[in-house]
Protein backbone atom coordinates (compact mmCIF):
# COMPACT_ATOMS: atom_id res chain seq x y z
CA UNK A 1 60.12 -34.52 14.14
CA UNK A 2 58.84 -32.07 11.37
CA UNK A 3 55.58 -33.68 9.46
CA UNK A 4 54.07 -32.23 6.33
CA UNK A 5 50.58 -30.87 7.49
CA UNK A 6 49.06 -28.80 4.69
CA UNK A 7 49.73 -27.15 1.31
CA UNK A 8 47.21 -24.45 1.13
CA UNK A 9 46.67 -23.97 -2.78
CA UNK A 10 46.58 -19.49 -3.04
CA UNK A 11 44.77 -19.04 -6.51
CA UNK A 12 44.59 -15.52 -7.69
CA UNK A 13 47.01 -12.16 -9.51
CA UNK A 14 48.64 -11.78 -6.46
CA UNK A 15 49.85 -15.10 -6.40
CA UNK A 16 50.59 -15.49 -10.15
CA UNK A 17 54.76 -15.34 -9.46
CA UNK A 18 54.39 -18.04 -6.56
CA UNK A 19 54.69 -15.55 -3.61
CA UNK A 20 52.67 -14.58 -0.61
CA UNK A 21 51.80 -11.26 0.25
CA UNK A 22 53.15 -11.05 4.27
CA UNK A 23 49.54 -10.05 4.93
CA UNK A 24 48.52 -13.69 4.03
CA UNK A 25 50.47 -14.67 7.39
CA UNK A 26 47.80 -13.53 9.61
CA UNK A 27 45.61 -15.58 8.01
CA UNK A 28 47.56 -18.53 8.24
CA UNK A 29 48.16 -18.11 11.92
CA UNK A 30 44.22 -17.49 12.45
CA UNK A 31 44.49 -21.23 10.53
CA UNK A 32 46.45 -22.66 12.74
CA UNK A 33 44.18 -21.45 16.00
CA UNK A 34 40.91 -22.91 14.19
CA UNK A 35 42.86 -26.50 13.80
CA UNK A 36 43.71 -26.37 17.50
CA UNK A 37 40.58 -25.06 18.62
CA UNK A 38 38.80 -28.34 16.46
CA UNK A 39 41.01 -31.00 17.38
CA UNK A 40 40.29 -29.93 21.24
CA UNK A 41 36.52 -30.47 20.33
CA UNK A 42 37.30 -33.59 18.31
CA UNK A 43 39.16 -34.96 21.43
CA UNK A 44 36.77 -34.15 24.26
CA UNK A 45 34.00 -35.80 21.50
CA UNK A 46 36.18 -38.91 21.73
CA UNK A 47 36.50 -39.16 25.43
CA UNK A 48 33.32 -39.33 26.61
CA UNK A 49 32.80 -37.39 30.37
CA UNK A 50 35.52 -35.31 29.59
CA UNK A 51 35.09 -31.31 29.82
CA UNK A 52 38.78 -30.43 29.04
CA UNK A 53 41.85 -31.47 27.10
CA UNK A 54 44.83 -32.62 28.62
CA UNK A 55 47.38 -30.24 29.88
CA UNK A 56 49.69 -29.02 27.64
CA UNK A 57 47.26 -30.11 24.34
CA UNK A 58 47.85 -26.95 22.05
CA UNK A 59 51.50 -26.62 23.22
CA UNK A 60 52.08 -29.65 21.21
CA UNK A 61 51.02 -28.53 17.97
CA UNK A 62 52.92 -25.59 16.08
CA UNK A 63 52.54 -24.67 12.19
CA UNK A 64 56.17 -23.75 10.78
CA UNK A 65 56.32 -22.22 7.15
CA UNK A 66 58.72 -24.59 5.15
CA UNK A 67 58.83 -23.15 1.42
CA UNK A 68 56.42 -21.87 -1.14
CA UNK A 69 56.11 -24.11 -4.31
CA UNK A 70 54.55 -22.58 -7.29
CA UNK A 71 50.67 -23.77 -8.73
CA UNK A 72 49.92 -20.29 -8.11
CA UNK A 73 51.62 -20.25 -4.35
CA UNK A 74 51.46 -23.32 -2.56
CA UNK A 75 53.40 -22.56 0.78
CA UNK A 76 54.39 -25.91 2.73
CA UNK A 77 52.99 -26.09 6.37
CA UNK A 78 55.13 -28.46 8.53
CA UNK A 79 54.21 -29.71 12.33
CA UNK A 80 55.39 -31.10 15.17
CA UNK A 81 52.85 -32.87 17.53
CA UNK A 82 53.28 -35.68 20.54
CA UNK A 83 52.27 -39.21 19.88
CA UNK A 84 50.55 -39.09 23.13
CA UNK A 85 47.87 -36.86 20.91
CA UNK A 86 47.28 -39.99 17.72
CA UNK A 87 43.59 -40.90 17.42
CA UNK A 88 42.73 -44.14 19.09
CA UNK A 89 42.49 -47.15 16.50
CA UNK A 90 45.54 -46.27 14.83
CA UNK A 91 46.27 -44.95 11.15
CA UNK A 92 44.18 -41.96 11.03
CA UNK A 93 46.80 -39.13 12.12
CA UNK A 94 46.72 -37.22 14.89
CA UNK A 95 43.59 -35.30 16.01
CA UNK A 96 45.14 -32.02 14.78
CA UNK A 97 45.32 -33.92 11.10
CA UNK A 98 41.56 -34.76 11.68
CA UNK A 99 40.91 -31.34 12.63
CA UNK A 100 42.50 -30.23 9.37
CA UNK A 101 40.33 -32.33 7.09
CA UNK A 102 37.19 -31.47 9.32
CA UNK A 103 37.75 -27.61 8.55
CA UNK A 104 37.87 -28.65 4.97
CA UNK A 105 34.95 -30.48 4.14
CA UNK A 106 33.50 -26.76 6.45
CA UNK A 107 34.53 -25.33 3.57
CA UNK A 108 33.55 -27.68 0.97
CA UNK A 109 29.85 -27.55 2.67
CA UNK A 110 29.79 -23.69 2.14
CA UNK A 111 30.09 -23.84 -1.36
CA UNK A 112 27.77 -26.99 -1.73
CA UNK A 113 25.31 -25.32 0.17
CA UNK A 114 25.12 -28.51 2.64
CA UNK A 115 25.15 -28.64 6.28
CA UNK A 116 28.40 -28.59 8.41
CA UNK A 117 30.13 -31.38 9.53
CA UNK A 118 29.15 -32.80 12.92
CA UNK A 119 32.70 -32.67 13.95
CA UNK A 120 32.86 -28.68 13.45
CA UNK A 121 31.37 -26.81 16.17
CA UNK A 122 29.13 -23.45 14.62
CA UNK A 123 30.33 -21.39 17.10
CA UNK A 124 34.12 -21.31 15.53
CA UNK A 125 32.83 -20.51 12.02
CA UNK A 126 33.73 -16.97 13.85
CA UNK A 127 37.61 -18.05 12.91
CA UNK A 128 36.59 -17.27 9.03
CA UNK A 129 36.43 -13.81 9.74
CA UNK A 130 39.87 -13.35 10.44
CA UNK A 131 41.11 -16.91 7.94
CA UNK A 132 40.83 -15.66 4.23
CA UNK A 133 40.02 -12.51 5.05
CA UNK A 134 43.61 -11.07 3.45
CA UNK A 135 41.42 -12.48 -0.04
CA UNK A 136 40.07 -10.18 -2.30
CA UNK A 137 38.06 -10.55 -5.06
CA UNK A 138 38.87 -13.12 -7.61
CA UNK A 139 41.28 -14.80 -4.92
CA UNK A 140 40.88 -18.28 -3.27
CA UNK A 141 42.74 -20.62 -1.25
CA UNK A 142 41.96 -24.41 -1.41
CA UNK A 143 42.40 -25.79 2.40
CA UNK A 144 42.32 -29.33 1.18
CA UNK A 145 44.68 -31.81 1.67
CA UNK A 146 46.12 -35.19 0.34
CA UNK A 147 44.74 -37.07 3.07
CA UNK A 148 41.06 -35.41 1.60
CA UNK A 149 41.44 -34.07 -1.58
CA UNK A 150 38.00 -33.27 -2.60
CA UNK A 151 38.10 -29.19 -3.08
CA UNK A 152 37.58 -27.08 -0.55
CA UNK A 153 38.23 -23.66 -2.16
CA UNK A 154 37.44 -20.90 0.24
CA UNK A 155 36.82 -17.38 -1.43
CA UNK A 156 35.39 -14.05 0.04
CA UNK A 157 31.74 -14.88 -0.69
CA UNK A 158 32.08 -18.29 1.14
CA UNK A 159 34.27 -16.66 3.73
CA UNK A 160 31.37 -14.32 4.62
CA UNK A 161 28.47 -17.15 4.33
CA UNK A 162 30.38 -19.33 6.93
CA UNK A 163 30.50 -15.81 9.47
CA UNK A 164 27.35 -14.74 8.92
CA UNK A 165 25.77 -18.91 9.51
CA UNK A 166 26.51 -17.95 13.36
CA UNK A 167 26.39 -13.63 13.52
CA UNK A 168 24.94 -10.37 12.05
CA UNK A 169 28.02 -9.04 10.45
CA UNK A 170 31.42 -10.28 9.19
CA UNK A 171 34.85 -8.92 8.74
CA UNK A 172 37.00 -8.24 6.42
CA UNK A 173 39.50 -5.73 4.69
CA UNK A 174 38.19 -1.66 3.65
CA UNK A 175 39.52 1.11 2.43
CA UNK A 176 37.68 3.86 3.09
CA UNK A 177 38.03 7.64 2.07
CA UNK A 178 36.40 11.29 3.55
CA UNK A 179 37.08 13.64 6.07
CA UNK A 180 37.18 13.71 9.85
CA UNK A 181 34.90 15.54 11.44
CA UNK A 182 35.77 15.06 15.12
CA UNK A 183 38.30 13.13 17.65
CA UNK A 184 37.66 11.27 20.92
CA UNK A 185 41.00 11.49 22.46
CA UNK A 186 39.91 9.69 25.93
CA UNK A 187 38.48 6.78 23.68
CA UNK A 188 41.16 6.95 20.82
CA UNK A 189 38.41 6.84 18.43
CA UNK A 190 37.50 9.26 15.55
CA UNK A 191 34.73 9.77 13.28
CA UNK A 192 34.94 9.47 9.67
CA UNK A 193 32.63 11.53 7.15
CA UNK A 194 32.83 9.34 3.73
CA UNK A 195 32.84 10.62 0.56
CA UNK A 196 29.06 9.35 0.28
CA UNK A 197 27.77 11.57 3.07
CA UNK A 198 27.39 8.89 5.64
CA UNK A 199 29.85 8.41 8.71
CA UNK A 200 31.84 5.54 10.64
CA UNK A 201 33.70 5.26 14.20
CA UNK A 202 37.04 4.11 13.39
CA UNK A 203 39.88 3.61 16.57
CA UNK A 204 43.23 4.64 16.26
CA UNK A 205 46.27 3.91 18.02
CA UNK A 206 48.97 6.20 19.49
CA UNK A 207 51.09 5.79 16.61
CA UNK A 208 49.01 7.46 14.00
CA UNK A 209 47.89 9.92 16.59
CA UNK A 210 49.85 12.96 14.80
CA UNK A 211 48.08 11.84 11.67
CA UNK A 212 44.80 12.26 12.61
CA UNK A 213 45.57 15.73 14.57
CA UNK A 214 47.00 16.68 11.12
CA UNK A 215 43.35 16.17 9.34
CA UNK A 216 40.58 16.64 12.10
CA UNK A 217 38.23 18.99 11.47
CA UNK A 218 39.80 19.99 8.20
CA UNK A 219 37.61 20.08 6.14
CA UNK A 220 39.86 20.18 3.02
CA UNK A 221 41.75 17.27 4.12
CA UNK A 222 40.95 13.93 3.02
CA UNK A 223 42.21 10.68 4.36
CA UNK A 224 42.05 7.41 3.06
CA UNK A 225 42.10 4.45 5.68
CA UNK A 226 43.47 1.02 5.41
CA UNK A 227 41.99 -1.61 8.25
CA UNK A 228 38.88 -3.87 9.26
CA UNK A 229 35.01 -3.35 8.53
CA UNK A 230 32.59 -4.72 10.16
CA UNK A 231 30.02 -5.32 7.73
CA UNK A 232 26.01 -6.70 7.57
CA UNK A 233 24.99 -9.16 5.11
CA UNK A 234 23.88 -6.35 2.73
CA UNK A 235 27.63 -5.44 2.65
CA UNK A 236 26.97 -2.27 4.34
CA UNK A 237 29.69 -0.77 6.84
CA UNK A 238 28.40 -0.82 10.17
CA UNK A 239 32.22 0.48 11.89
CA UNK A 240 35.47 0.20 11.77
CA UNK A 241 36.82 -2.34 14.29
CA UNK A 242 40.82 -1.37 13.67
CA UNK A 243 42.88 1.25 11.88
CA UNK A 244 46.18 -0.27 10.39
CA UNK A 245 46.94 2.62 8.05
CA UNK A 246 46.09 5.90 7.64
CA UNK A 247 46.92 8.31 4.66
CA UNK A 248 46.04 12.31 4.59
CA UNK A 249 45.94 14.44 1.61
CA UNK A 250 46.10 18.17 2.19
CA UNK A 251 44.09 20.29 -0.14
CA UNK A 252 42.93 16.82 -2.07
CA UNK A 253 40.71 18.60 -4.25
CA UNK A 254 42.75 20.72 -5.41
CA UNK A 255 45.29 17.99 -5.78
CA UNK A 256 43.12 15.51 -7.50
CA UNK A 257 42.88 18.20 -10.75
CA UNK A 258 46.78 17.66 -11.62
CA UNK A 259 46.33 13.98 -11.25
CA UNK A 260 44.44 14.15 -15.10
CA UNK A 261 47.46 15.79 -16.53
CA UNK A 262 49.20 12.19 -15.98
CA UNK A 263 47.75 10.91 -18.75
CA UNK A 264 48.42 13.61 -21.23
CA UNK A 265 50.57 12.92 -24.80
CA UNK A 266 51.67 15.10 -27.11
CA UNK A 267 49.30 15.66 -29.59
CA UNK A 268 46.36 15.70 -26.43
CA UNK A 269 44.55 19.46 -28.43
CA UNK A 270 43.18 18.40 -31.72
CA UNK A 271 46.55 16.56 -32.61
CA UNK A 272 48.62 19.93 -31.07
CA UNK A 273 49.52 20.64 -27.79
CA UNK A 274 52.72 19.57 -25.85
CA UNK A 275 52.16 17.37 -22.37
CA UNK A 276 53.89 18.93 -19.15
CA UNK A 277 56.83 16.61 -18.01
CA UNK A 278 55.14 14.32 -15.30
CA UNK A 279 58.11 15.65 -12.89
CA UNK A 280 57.26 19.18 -13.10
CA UNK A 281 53.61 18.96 -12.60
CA UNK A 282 54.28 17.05 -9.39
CA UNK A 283 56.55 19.96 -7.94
CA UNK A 284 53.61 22.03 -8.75
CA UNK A 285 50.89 20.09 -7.25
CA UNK A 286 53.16 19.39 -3.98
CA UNK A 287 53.91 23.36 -3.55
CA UNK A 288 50.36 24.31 -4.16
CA UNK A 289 48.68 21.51 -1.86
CA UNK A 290 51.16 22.33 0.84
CA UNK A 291 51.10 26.00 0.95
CA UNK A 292 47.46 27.18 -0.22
CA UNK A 293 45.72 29.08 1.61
CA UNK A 294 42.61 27.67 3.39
CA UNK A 295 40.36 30.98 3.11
CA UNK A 296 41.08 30.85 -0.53
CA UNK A 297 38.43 29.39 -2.94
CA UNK A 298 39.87 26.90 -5.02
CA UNK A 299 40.63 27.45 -8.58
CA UNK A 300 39.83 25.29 -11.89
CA UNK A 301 43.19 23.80 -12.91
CA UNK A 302 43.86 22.49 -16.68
CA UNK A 303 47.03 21.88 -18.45
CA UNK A 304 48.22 24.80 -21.62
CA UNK A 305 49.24 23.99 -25.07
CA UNK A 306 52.54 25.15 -24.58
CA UNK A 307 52.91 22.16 -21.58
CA UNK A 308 52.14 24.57 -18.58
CA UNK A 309 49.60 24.58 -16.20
CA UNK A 310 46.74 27.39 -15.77
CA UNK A 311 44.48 28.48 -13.30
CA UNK A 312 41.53 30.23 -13.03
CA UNK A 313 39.22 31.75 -10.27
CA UNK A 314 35.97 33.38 -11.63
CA UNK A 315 34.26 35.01 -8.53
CA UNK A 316 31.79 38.17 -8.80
CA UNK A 317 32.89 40.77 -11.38
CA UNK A 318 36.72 39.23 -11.67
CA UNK A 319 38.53 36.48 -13.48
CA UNK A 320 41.71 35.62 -12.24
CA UNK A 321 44.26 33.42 -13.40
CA UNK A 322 47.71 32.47 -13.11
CA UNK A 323 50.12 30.80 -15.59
CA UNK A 324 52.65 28.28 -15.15
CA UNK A 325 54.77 28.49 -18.02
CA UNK A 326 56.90 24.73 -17.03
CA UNK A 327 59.43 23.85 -16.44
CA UNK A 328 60.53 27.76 -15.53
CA UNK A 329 59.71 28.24 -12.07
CA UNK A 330 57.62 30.91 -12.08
CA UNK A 331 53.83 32.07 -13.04
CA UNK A 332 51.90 35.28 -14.77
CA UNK A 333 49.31 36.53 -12.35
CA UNK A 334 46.31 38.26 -14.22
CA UNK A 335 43.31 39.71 -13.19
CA UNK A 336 40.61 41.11 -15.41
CA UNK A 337 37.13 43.15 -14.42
CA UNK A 338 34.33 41.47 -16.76
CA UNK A 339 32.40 44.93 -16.33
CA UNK A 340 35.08 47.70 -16.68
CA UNK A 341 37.80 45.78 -18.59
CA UNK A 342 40.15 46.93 -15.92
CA UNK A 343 43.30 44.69 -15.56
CA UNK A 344 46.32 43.89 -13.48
CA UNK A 345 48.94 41.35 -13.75
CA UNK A 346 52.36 40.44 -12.50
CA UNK A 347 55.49 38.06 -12.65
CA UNK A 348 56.52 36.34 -9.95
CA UNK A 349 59.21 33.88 -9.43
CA UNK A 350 58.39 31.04 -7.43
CA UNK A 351 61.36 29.88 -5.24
CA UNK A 352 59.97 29.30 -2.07
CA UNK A 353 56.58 29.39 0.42
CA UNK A 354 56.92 33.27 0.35
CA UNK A 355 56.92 33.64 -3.64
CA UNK A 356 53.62 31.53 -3.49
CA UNK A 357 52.52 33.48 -0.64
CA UNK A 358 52.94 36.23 -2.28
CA UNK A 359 50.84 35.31 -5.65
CA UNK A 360 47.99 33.83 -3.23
CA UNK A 361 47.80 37.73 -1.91
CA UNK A 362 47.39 39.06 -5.59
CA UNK A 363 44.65 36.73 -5.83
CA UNK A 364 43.32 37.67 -2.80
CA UNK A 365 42.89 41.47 -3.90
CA UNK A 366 39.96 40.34 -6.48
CA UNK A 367 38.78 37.39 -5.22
């Protein structure tokens, strides 16, 4: 028979239209371990000279997702457990209900500052690194329910106090951006250069493989990773203990220059100055990241009055640039000696890899 267990209270923008992010799932499943994991310490604590549970204990308990009712999300967990499993005196649930209350006032002693329950054995305050940690900052969930409903709002700060009451370093969700510098293929494991000079160990598994053979030891190529830090209380990254996502970005410096013309108007020189069409600056910035050449210095990019895009490479006694008059597909190659005034230019269509191959090499001859 289904039996309303727990409406979790999600508090935060995320949950502002009465959703939940499928992310939050793991969470609540890591939820449902932790009231399992109590109520089998709650039960051996009530049976004295008892080391185990009975057979079958956690079989009888199973969290099912019922609906999500708004104030911001409030998703409706449901259960099913035997009456075999009812606390002895009568009308005070089952031990999986006391569990449930037991991990709240956990919670509730975090942000009081007050010591743990008796009922709540430290060592599972481990659980918190994987329950709440889909949270980010400003979010909360409030674990308490009817049967107890004092507050007990856990957050990321309180999320990492409970961790680190019991370990050096807690868990929870990174994103973290730089280069790879080298693979361990035996180990699956590759390390990460960040943008800040230092470096992490981050696994990988076979099915991002082709990814990261794309970007190691590329220099040029960043990658931005989505998975789990471990962190120390100072909230510095000690490793990366899984890779769920991994992004690359050819050329990204080169890239990153066209992602300012986004933001131009018309009007953006001195009240003059039309904006390049968002669509036509992408086309640009995809054919340039894709087929530039990697022994060629990267230029300076900047957007023209006229709603083009220019480049320029100043290297010893030559200034080179080349003009992209958009939308035309096309760009005006020039090349000027700051000492002899000499110059060179050309027109070049640009329909395909071999038209921009072809302006690279003009480059090339100065620079």
């Amino acid at each position: 028979m289904k039996t309303e267990f727990l409406k979790p209270r999600f508090a935060g923008p995320r949950f502002d239209l009465h959703t939940l992010p499928v992310e939050v799932a793991r969470d609540l499943a890591a939820y449902e371990e932790l009231v399992i994991e109590v109520a089998k310490h709650i039960y051996i604590r009530n049976h004295e000279g008892r080391q185990r549970v009975p057979k079958g204990f956690d079989q009888e308990f199973s969290l099912h997702l019922e609906r999500v009712d708004e104030g911001s999300a409030k998703p409706l967990l449901s259960y099913v457990a035997a009456a075999g499993l009812l606390l002895p005196g009568g009308g005070h649930g089952t031990y999986f209900e006391q569990a449930r209350d037991v991990i709240a006032q956990c919670v509730q002693a975090a942000a009081e500052d007050t010591p743990l329950p008796e009922a709540f054995p430290r060592h599972l305050l481990e659980y918190f690194n994987v329950v709440g940690r889909s949270l980010r900052e400003g979010e909360s969930v409030d674990l308490a329910s009817e049967a107890a409903p004092a507050r007990a709002v856990l957050n990321p700060e309180r999320r990492k106090k409970l961790v680190l009451a019991v370990q050096k370093t807690y868990l929870r969700e990174a994103e973290l951006a730089g280069g790879i510098d080298e693979v361990d293929w035996a180990k699956q494991t590759f390390r990460l250069r960040l943008e800040d000079g230092s470096v992490a160990t981050a696994p990988f598994l076979p099915t991002i493989e082709s990814l990261v053979r794309q970007a190691a030891g590329i220099a040029r190529t960043r990658v931005v990773l989505r998975g789990v830090g471990v962190y120390d209380a100072y909230d510095k990254l000690q490793k990366v203990s899984a890779t769920d996502h991994l992004a690359i970005s050819p050329n990204h410096a080169l890239g990153a220059q066209f992602e300012a013309f986004a933001n131009l108007k018309d009007g953006w020189m001195e009240g003059g100055g039309k904006a390049p069409a968002q669509a036509d600056v992408e086309w640009l910035a995809d054919q340039l990241v894709v087929t530039f050449p990697a022994d060629l210095a990267f230029p300076f990019a900047c957007a023209t009055p006229t709603g083009g895009v220019f480049l320029e490479w100043s290297l010893g006694d030559w200034i080179v640039s080349a003009e992209f008059p958009l939308p035309e597909r096309r760009c005006e190659l020039q090349a000027t000696n700051t000492k002899t005034t000499e110059t060179a230019d050309e027109d070049r269509p640009l329909n395909d890899g071999a038209d921009f191959a072809a302006a690279y090499e003009f480059v090339r001859r100065f620079v």
